[in-house]
C-alpha atoms as a PDB file:
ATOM      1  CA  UNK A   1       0.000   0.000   0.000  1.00  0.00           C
ATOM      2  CA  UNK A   2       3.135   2.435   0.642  1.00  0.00           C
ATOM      3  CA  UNK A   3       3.935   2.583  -3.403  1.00  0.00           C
ATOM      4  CA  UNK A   4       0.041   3.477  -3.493  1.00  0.00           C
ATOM      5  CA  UNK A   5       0.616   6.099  -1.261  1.00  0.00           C
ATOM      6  CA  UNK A   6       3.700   7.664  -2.527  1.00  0.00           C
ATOM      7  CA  UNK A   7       2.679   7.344  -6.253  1.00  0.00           C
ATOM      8  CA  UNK A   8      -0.846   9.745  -4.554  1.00  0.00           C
ATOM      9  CA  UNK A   9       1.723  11.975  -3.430  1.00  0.00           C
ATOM     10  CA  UNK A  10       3.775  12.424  -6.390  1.00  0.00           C
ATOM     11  CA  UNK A  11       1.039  12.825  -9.054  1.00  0.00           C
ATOM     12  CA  UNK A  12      -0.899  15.684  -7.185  1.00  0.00           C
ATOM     13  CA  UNK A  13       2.537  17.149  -7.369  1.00  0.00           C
ATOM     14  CA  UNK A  14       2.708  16.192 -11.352  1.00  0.00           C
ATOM     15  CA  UNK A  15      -0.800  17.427 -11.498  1.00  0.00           C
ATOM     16  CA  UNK A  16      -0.204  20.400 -10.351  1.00  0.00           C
ATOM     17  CA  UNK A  17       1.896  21.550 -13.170  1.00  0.00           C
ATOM     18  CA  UNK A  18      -1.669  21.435 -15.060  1.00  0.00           C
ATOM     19  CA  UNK A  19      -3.467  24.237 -15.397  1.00  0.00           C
ATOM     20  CA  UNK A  20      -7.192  22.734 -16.356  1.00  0.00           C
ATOM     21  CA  UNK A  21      -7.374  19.021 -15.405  1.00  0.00           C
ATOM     22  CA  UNK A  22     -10.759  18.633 -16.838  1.00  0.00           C
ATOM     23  CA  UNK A  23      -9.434  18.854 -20.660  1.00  0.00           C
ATOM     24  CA  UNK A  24      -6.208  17.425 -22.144  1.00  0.00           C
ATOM     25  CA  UNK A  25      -3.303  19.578 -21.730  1.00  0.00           C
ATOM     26  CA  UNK A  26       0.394  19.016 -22.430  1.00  0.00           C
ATOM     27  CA  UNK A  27       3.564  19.257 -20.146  1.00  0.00           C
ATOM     28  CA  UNK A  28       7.067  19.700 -21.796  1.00  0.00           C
ATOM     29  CA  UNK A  29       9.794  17.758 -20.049  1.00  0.00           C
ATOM     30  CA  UNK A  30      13.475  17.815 -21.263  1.00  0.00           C
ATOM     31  CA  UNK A  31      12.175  18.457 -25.424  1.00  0.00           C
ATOM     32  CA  UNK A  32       9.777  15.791 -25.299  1.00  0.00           C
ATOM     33  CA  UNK A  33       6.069  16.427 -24.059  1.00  0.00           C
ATOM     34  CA  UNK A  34       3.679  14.489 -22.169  1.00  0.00           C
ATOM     35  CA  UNK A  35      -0.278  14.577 -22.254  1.00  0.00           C
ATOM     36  CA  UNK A  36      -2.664  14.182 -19.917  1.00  0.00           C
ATOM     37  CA  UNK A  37      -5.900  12.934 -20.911  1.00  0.00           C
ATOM     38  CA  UNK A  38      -8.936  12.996 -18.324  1.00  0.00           C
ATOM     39  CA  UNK A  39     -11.391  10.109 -18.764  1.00  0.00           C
ATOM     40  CA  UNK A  40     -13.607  10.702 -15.763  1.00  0.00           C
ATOM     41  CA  UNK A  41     -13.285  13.016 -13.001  1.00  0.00           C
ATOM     42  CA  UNK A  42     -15.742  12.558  -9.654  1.00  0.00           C
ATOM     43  CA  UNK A  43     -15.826  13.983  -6.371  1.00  0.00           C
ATOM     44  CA  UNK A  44     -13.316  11.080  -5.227  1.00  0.00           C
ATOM     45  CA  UNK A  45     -11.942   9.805  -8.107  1.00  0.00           C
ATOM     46  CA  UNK A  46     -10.035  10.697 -10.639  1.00  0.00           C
ATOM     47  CA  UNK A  47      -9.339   8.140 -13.720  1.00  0.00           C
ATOM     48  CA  UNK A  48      -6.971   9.486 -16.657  1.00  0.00           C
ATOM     49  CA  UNK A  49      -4.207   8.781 -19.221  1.00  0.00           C
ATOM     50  CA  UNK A  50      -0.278  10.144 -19.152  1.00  0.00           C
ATOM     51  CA  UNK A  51       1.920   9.572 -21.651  1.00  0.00           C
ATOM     52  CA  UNK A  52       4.400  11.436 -23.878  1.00  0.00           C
ATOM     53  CA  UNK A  53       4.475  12.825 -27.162  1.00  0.00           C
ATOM     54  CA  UNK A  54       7.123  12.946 -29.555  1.00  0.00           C
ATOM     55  CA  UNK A  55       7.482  15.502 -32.315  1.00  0.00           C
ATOM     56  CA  UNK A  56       7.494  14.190 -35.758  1.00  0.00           C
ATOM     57  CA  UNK A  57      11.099  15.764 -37.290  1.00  0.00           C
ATOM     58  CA  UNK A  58      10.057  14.418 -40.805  1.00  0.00           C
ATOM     59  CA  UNK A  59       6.740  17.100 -41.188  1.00  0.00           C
ATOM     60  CA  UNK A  60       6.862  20.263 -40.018  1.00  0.00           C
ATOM     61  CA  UNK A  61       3.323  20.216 -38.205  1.00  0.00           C
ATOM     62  CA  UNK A  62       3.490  16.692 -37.500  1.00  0.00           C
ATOM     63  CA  UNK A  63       3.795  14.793 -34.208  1.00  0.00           C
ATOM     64  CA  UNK A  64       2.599  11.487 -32.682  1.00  0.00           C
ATOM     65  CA  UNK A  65       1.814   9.956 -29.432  1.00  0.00           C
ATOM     66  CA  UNK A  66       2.336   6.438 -28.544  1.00  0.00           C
ATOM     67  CA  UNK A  67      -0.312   5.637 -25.985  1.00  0.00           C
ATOM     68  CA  UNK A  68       0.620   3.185 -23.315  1.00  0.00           C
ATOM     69  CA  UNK A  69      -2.175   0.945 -21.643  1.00  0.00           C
ATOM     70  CA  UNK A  70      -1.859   2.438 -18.718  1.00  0.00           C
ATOM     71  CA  UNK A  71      -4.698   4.147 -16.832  1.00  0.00           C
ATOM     72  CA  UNK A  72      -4.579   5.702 -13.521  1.00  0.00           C
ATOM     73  CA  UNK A  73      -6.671   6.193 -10.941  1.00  0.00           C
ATOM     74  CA  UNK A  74      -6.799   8.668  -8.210  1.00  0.00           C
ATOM     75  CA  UNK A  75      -8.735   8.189  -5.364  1.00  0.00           C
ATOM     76  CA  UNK A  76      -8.595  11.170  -3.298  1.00  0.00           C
ATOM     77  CA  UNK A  77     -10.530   9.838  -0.145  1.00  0.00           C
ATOM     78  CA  UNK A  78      -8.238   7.365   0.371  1.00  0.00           C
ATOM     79  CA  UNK A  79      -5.026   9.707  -1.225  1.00  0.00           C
ATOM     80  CA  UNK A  80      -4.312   6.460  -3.157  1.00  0.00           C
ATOM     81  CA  UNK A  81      -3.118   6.171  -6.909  1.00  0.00           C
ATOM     82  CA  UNK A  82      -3.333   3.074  -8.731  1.00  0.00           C
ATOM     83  CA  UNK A  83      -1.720   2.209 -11.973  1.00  0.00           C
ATOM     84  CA  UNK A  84      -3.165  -0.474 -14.200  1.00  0.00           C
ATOM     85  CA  UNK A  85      -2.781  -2.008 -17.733  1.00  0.00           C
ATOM     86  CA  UNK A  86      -6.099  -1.882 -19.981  1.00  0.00           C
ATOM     87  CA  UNK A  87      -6.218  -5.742 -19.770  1.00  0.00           C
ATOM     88  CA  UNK A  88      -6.767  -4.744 -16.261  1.00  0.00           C
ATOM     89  CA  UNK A  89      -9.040  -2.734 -16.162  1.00  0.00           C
ATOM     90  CA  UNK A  90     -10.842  -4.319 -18.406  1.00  0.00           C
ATOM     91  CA  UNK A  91     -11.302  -8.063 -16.914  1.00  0.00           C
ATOM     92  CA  UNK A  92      -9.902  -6.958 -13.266  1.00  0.00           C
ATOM     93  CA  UNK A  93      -7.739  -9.799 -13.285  1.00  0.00           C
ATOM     94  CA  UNK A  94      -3.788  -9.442 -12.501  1.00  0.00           C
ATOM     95  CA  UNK A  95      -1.616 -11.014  -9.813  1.00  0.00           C
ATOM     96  CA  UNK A  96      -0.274  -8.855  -7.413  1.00  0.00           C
ATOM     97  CA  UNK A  97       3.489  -9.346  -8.345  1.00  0.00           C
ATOM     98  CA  UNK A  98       2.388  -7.747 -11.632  1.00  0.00           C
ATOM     99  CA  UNK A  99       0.145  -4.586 -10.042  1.00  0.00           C
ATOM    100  CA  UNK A 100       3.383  -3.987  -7.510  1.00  0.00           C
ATOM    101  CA  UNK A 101       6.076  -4.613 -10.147  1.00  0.00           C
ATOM    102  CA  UNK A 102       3.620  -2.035 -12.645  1.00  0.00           C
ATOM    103  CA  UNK A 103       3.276   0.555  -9.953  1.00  0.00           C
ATOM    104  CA  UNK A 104       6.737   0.890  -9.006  1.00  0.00           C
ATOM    105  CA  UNK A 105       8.051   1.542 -12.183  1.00  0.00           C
ATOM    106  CA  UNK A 106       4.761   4.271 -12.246  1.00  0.00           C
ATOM    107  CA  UNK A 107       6.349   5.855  -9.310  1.00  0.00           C
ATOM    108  CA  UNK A 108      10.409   5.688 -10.642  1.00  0.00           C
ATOM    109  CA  UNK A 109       9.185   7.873 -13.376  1.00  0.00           C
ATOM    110  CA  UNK A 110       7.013   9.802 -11.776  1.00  0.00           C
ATOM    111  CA  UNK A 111       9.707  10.880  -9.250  1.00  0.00           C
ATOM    112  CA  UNK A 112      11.727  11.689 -13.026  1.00  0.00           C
ATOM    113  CA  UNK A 113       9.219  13.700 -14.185  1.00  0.00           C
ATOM    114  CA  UNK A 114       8.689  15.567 -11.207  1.00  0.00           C
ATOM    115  CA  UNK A 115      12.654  16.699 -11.359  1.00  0.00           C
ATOM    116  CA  UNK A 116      12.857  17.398 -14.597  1.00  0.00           C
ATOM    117  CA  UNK A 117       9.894  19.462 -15.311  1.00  0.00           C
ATOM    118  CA  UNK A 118       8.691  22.520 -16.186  1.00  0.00           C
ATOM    119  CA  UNK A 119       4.836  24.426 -16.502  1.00  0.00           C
ATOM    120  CA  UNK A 120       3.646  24.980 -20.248  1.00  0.00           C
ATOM    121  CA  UNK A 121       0.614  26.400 -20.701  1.00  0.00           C
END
């Protein structure tokens, strides 16, 4: 439960480098950009995609984002964050090696991001 914890603690900081978290918005980080994509936001929860996006040096106005299937979940009564894979979330089956080995690599680049980061609005 302690990776649950800290992971809670880390993306309210991450979140707070976004302005509106009720629309996608984008972060730079270190020339590459991550999104943030809300999928449902409730008075306790809060369910949404991160990933980056990479700029597409081949076309000028082109870029592309390779989603990961990941989805997190926020739930700020208990100030618990929970990363899962889509298979996951979708049949709610996974063994709890895999949901700890998934959430601590959530929080080792979380705690990246957080270093390395700067607003963009």
């Amino acid at each position: 439960m302690q990776i649950y914890e800290k992971n809670y603690h880390q993306f309210k900081v991450a979140l707070s480098f976004i302005g509106d978290q009720n629309k996608s918005s984008t972060v730079f980080l270190n020339n590459n950009s991550v999104q943030y994509e809300p999928i449902s936001i409730t008075k306790y929860t809060h369910i949404f995609r991160l990933y980056y996006k990479f700029k597409d040096h081949n076309h000028a106005v082109g870029s592309y984002a390779l989603k990961p299937h990941l989805i997190y979940t926020l739930y700020t009564d208990a100030k618990l964050l929970e990363a899962k894979s889509l298979r996951e979330f979708k049949t709610f089956d996974s063994s709890i090696t895999e949901k700890i080995s998934l959430n601590l690599r959530v929080y080792y680049w979380l705690k990246n991001i957080i270093n390395k980061s700067y607003k963009y609005q």
